[in-house]
N, C-alpha and C. Protein backbone atom coordinates (compact mmCIF):
# COMPACT_ATOMS: atom_id res chain seq x y z
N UNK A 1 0.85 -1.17 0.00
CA UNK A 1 0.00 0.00 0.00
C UNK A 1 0.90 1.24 0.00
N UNK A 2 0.89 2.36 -0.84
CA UNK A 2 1.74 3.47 -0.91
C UNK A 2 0.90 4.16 0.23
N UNK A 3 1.99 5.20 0.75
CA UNK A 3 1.89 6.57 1.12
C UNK A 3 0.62 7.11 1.19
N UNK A 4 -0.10 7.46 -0.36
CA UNK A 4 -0.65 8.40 -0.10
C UNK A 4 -2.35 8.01 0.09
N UNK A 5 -2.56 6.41 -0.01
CA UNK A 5 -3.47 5.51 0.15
C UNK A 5 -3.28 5.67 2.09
N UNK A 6 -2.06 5.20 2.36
CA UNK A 6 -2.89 4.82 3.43
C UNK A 6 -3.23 6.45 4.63
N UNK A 7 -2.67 7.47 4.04
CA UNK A 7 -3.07 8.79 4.63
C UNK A 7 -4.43 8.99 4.34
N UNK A 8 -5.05 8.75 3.27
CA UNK A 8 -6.09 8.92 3.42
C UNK A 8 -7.39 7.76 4.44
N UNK A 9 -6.40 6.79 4.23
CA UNK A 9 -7.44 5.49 5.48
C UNK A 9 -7.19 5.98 6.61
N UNK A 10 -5.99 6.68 6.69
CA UNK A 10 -5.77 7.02 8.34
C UNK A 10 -7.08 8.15 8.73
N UNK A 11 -7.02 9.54 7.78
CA UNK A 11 -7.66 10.48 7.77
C UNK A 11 -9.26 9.58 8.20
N UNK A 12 -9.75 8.61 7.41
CA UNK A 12 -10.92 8.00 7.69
C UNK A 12 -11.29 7.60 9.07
N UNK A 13 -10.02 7.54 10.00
CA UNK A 13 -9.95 7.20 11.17
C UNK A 13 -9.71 5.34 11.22
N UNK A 14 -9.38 4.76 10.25
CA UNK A 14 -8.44 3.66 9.85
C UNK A 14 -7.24 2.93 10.56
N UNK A 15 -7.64 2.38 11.50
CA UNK A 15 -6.53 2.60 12.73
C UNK A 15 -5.58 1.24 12.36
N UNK A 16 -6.29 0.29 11.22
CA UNK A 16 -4.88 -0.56 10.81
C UNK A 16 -4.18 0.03 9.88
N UNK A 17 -4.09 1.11 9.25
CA UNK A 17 -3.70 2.06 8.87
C UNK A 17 -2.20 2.38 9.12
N UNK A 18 -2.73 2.92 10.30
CA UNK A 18 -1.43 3.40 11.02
C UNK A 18 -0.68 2.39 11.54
N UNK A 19 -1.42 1.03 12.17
CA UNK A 19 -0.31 -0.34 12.44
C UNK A 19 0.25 -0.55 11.32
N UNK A 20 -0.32 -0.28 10.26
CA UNK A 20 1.03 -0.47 9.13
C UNK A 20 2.26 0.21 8.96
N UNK A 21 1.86 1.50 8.88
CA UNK A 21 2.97 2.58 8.63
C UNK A 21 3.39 2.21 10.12
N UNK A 22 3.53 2.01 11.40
CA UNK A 22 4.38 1.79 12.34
C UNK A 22 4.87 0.81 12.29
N UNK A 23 4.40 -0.60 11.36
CA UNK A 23 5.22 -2.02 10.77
C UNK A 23 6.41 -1.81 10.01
N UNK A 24 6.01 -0.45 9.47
CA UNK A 24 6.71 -0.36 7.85
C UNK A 24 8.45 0.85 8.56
N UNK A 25 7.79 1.76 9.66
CA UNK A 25 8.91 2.69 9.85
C UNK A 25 9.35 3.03 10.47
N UNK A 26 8.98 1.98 12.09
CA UNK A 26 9.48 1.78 13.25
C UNK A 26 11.04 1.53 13.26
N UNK A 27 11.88 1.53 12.76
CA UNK A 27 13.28 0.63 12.49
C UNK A 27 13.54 2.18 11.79
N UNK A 28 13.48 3.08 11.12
CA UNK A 28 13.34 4.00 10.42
C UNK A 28 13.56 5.27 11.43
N UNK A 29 12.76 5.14 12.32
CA UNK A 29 12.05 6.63 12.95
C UNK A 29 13.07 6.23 14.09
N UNK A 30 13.05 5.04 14.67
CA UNK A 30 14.08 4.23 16.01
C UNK A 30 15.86 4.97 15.15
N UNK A 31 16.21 4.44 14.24
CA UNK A 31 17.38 5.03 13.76
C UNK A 31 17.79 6.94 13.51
N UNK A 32 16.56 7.43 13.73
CA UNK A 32 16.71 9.04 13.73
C UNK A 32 16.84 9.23 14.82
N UNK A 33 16.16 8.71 15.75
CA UNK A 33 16.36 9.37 17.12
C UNK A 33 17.66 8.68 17.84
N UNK A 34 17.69 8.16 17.74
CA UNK A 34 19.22 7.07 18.20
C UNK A 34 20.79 8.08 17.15
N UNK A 35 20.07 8.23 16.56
CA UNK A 35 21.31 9.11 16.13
C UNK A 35 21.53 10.28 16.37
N UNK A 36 20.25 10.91 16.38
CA UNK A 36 20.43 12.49 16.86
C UNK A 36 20.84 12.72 18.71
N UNK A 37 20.18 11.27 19.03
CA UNK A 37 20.50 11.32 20.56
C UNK A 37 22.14 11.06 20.77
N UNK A 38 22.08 10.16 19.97
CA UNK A 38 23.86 10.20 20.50
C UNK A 38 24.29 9.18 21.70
N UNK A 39 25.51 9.77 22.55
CA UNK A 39 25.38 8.97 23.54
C UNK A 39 24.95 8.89 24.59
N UNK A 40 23.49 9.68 24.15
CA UNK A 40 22.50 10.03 25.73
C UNK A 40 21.47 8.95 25.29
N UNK A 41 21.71 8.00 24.69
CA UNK A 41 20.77 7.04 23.53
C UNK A 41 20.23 5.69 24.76
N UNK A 42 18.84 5.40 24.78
CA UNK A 42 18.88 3.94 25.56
C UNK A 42 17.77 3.62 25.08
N UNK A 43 17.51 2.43 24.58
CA UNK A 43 16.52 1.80 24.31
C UNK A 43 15.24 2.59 24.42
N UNK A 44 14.65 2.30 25.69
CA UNK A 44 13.95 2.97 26.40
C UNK A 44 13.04 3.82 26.11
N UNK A 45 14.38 5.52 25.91
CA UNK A 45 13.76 6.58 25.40
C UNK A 45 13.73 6.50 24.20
N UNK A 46 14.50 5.87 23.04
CA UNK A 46 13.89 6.01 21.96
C UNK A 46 12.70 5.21 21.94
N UNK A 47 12.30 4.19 22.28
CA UNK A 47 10.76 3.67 21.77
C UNK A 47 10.25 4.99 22.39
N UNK A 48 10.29 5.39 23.32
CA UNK A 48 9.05 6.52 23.79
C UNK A 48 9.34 7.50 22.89
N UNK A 49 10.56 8.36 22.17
CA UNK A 49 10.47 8.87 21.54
C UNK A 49 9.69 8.58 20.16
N UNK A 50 9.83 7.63 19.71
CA UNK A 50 9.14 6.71 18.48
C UNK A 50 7.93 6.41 19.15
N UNK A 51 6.96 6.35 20.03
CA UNK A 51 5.92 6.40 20.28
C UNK A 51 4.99 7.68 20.26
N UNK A 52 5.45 8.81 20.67
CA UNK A 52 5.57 9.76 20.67
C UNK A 52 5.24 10.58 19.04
N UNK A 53 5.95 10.29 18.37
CA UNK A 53 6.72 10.54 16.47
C UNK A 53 4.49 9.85 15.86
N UNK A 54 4.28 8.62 16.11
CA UNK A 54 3.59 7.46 15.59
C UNK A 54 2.24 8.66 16.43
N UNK A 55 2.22 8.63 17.61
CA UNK A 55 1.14 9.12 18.25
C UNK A 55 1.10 10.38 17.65
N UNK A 56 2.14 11.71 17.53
CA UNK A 56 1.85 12.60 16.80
C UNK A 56 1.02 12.69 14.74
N UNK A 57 1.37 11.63 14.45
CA UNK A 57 0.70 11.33 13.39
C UNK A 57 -0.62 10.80 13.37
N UNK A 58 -0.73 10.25 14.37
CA UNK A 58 -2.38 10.32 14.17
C UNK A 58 -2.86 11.18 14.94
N UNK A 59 -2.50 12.14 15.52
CA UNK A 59 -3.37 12.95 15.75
C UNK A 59 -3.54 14.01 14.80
N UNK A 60 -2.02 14.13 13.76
CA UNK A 60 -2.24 15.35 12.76
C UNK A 60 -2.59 14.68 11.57
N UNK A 61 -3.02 13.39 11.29
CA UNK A 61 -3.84 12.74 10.52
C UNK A 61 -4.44 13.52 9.38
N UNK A 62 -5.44 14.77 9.71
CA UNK A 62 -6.36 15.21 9.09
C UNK A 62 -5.77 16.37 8.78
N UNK A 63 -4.37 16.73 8.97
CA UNK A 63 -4.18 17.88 8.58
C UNK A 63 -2.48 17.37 7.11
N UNK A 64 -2.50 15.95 7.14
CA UNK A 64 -1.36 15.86 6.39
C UNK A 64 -1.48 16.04 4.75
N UNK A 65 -1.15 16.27 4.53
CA UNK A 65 -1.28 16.74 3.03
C UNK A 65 -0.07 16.30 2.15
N UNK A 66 1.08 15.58 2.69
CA UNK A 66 2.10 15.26 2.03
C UNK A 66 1.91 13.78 1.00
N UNK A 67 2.15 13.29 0.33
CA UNK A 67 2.12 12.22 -0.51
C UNK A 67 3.09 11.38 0.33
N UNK A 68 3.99 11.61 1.46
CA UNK A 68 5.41 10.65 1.73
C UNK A 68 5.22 11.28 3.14
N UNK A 69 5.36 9.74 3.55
CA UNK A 69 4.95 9.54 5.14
C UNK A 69 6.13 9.62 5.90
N UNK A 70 6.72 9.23 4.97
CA UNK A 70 8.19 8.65 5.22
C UNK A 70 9.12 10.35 6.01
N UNK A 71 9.01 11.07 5.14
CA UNK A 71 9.61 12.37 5.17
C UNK A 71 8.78 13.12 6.73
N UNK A 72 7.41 13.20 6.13
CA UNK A 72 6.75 13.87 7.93
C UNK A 72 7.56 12.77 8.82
N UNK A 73 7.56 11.81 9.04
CA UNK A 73 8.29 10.94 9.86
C UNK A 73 9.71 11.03 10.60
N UNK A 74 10.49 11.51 9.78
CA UNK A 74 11.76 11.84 9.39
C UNK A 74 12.02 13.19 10.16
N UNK A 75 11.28 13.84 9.66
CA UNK A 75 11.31 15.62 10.23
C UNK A 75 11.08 14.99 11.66
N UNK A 76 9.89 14.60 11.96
CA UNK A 76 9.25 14.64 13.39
C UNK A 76 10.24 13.93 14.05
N UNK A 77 10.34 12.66 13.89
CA UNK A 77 11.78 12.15 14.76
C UNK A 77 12.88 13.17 15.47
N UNK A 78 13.36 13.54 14.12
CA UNK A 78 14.75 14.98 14.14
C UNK A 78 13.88 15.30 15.35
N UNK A 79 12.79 15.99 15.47
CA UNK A 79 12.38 17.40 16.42
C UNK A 79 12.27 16.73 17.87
N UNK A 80 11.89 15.61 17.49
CA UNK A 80 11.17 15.21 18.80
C UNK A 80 12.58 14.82 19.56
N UNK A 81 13.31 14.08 18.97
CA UNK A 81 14.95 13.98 19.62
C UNK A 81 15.45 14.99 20.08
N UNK A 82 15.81 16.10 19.33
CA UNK A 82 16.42 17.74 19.45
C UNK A 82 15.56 18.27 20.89
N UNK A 83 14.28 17.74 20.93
CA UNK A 83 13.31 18.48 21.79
C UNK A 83 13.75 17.92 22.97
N UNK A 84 13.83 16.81 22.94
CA UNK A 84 14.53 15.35 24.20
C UNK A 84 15.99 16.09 25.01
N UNK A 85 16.60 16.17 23.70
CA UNK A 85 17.69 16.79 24.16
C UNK A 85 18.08 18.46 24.65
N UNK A 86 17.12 19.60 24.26
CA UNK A 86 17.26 20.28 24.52
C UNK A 86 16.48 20.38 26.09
N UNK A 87 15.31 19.85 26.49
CA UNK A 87 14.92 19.79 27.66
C UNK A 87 15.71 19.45 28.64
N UNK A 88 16.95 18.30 28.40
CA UNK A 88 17.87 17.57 29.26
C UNK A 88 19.34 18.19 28.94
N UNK A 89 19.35 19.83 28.82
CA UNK A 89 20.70 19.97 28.39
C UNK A 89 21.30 20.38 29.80
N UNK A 90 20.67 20.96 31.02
CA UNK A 90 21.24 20.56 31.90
C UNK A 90 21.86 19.82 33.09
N UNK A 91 20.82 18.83 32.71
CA UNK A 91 21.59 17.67 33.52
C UNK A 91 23.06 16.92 32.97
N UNK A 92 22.85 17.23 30.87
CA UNK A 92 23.78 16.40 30.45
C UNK A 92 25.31 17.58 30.48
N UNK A 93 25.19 18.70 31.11
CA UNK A 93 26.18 19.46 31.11
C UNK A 93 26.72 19.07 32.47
N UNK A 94 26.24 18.91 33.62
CA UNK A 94 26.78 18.59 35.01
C UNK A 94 27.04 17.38 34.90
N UNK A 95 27.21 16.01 33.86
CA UNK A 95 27.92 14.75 33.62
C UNK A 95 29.47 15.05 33.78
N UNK A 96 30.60 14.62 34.37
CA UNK A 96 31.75 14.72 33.69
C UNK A 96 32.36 13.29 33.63
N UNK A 97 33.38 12.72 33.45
CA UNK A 97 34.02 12.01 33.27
C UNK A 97 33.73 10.73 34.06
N UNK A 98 33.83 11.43 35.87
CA UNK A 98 34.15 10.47 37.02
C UNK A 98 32.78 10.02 37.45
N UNK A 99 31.72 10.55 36.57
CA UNK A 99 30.34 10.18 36.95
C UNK A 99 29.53 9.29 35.78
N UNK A 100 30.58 8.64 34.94
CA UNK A 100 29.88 8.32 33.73
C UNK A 100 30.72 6.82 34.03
N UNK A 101 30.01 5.57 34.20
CA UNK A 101 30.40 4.35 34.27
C UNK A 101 30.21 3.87 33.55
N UNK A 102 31.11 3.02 32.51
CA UNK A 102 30.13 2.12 31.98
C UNK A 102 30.71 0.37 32.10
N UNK A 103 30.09 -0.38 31.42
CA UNK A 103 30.04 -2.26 31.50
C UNK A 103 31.32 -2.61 30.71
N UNK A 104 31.12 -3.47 30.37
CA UNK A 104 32.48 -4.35 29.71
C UNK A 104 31.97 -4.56 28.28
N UNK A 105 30.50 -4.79 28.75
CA UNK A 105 30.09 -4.83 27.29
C UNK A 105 30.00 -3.45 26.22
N UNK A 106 29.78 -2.28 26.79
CA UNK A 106 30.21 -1.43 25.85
C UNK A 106 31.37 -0.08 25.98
N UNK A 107 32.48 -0.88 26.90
CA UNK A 107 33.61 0.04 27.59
C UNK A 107 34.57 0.07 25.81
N UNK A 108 34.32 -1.25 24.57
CA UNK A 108 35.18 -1.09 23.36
C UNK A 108 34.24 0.00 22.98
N UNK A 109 33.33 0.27 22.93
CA UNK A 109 32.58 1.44 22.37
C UNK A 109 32.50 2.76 22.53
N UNK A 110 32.48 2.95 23.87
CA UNK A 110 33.02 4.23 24.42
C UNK A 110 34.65 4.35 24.19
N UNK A 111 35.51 3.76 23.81
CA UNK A 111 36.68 3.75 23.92
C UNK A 111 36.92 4.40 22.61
N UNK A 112 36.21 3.26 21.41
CA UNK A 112 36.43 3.69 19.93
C UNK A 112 35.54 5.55 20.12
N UNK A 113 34.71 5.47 20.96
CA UNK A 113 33.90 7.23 20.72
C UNK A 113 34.43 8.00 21.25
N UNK A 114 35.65 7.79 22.23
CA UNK A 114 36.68 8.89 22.62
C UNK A 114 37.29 9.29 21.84
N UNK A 115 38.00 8.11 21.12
CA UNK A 115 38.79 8.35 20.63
C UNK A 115 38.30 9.24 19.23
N UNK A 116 37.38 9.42 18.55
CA UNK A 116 36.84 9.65 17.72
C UNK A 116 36.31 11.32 17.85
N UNK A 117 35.67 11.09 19.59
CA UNK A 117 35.73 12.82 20.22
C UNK A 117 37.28 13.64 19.69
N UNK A 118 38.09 12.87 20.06
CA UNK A 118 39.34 13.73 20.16
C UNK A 118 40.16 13.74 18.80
N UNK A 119 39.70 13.06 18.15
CA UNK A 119 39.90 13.46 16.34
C UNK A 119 39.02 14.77 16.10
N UNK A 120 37.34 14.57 16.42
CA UNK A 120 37.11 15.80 16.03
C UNK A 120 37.69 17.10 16.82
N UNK A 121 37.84 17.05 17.99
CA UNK A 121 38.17 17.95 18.74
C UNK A 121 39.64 18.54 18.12
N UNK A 122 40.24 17.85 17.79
CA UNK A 122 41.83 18.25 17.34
C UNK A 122 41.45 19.07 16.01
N UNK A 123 40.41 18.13 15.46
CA UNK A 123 40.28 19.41 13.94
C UNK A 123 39.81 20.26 13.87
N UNK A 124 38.87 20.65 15.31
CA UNK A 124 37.74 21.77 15.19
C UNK A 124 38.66 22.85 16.15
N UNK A 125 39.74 22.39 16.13
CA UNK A 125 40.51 23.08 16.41
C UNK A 125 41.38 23.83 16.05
N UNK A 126 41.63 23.15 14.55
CA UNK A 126 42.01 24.28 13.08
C UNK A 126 41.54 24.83 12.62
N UNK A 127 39.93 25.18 13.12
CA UNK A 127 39.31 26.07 12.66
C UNK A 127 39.18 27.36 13.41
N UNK A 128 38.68 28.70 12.41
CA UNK A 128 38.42 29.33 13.28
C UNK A 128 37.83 29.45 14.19
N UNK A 129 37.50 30.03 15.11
CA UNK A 129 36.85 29.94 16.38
C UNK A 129 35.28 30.66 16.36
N UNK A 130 35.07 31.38 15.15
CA UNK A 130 33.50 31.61 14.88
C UNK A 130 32.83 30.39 14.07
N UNK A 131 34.01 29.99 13.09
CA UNK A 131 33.30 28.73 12.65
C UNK A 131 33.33 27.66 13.47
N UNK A 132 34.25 27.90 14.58
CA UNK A 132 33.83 26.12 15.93
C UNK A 132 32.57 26.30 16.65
N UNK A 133 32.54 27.78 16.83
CA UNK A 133 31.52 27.94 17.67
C UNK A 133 29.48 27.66 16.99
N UNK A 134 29.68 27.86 15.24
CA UNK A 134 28.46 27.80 14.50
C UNK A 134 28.45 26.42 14.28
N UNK A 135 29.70 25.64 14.05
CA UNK A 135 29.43 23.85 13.84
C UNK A 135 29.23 23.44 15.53
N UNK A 136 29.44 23.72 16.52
CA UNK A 136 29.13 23.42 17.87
C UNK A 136 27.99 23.40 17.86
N UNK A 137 27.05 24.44 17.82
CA UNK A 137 25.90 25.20 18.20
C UNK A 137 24.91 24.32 17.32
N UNK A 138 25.22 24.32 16.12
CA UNK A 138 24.84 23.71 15.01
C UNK A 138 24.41 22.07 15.49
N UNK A 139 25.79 21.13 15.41
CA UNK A 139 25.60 19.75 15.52
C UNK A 139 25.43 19.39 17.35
N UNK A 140 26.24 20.20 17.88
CA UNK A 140 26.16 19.13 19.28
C UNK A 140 24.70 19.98 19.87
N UNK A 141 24.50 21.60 19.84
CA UNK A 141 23.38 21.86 20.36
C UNK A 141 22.48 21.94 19.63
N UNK A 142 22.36 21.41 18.62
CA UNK A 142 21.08 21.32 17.74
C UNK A 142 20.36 22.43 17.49
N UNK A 143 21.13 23.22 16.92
CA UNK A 143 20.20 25.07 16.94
C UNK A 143 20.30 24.51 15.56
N UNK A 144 19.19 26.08 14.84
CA UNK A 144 19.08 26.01 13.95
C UNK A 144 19.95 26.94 13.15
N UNK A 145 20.45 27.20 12.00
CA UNK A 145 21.20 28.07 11.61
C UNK A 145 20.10 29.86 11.99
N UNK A 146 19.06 29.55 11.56
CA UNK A 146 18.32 30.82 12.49
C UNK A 146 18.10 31.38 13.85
N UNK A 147 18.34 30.41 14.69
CA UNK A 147 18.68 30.35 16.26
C UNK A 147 20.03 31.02 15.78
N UNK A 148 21.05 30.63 15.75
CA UNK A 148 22.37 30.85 15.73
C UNK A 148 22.30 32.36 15.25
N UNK A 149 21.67 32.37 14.09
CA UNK A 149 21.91 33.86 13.36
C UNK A 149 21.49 34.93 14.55
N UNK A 150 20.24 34.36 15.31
CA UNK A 150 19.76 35.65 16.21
C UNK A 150 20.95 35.88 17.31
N UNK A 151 21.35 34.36 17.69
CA UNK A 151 22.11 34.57 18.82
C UNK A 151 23.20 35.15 19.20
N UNK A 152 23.86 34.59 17.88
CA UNK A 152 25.40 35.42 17.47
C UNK A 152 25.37 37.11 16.60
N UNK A 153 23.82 37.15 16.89
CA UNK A 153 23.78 38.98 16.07
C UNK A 153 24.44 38.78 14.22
N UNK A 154 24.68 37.55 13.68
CA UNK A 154 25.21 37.47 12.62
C UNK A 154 23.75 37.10 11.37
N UNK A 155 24.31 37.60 10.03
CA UNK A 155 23.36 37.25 9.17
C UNK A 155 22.89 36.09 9.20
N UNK A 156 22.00 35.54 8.71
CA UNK A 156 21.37 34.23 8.42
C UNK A 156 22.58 33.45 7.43
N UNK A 157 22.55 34.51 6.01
CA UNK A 157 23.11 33.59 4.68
C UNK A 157 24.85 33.53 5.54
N UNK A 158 25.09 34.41 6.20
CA UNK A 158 26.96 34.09 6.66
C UNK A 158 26.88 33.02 7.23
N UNK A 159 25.85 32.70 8.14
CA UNK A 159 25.75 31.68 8.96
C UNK A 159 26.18 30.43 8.46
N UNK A 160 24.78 30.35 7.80
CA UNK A 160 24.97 29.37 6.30
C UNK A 160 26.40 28.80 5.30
N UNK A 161 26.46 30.09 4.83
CA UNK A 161 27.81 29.94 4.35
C UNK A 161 28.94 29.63 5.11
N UNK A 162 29.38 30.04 6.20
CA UNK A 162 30.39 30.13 7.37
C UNK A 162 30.26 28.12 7.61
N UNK A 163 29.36 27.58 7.74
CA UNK A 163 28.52 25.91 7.76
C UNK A 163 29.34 25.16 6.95
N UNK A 164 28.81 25.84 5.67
CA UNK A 164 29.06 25.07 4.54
C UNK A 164 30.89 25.00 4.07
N UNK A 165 31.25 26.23 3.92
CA UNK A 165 33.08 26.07 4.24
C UNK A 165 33.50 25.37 5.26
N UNK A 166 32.80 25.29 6.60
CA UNK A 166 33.84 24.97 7.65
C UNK A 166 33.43 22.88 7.59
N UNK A 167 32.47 22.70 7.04
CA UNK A 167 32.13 21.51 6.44
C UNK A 167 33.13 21.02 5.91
N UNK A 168 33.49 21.63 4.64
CA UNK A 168 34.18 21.35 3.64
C UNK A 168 35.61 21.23 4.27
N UNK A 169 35.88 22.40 5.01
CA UNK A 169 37.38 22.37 5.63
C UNK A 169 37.83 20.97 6.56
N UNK A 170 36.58 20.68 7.58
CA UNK A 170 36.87 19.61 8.33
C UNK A 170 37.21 18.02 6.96
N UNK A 171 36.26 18.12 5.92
CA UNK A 171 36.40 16.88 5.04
C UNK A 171 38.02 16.87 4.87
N UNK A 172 38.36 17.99 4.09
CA UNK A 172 40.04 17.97 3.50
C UNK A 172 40.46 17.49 5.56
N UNK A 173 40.65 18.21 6.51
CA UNK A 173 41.60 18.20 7.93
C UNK A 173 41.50 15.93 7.63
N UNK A 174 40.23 15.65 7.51
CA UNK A 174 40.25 14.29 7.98
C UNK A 174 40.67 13.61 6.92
N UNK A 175 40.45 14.28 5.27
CA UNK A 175 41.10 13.14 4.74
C UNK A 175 42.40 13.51 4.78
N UNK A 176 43.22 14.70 4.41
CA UNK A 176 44.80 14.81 4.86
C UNK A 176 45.10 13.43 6.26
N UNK A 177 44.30 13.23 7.03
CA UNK A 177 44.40 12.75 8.44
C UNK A 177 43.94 11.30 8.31
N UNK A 178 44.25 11.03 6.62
CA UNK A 178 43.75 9.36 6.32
C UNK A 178 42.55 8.92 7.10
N UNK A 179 41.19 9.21 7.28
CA UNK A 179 39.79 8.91 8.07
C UNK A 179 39.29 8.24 7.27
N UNK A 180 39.15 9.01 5.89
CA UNK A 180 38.24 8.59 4.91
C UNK A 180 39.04 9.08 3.52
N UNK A 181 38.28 8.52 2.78
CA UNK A 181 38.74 9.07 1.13
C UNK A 181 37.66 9.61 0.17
């Protein structure tokens, strides 16, 4: 059944409808939020976040108008994660080092993500320091380049642009730095 069939069964109030599209993009919507969360990530909260994503769609049911479920899905995940995380940004700032334990089973994982912290950290460190501060703001605090523009008193399009070079700059720092090719 496409997309834009079963928005309209949903709209009907079609409630196997929606057990489909949650058959079809549960694994989908679970992988956005698990990524945007990072390593504040646990089982747990992403199903509730992905419950959350599924429950917001049927309630805006009657107002969707898109042909691709897939995409409202996609967006909403992003927000609803960003939202997760911006509510919990101060508890995850008073974490440091000597308060963060972890198992055996994922001490190779945190090990390989240190180490991986401190690659980026070394390169965002060849950058300038307005562009560390707009890719910071950007990826780890999840602003928007329009948040940023108000915050930093800077244009929108510099913002943007300032993004898109310092993007480009980190690609060349890591492949000079053999990461990738």
């Amino acid at each position: 059944m496409n997309d834009k069939k079963q928005i309209k069964l949903m709209q009907r109030g079609d409630e196997k409808a929606l057990e489909s599209i949650i058959l079809t993009y549960t694994n989908y919507v679970g992988t956005i939020i698990a990524n945007q969360l990072g390593s504040f990530c646990d089982c747990q909260t992403v199903e509730e976040l992905a419950s959350d994503v599924f429950f917001s769609l049927w309630q805006n049911r009657n107002t969707l108008t898109k042909n691709n479920i897939k995409s409202w899905l996609g967006s909403t995940a992003r927000n609803k994660a960003k939202n997760y995380i911006r509510s919990r940004r101060i508890v995850f700032e008073e974490l440091n080092e000597d308060t963060i334990i972890c198992s055996d089973d994922n001490a190779f994982d945190k090990l390989e993500a240190d180490e991986q912290n401190e690659v980026i950290s070394s390169a965002l460190k060849k950058l300038d320091k307005k562009d560390q501060d707009i890719l910071i703001r950007y990826y780890y605090y999840n602003q928007s380049t329009k948040q940023i523009s108000i915050e930093t008193n800077t244009n929108l399009e510099t913002i943007k642009s300032r993004l898109n070079r310092s993007r480009k700059k980190l690609k060349d720092i890591f492949e000079e730095g053999g990461y990738f090719k």
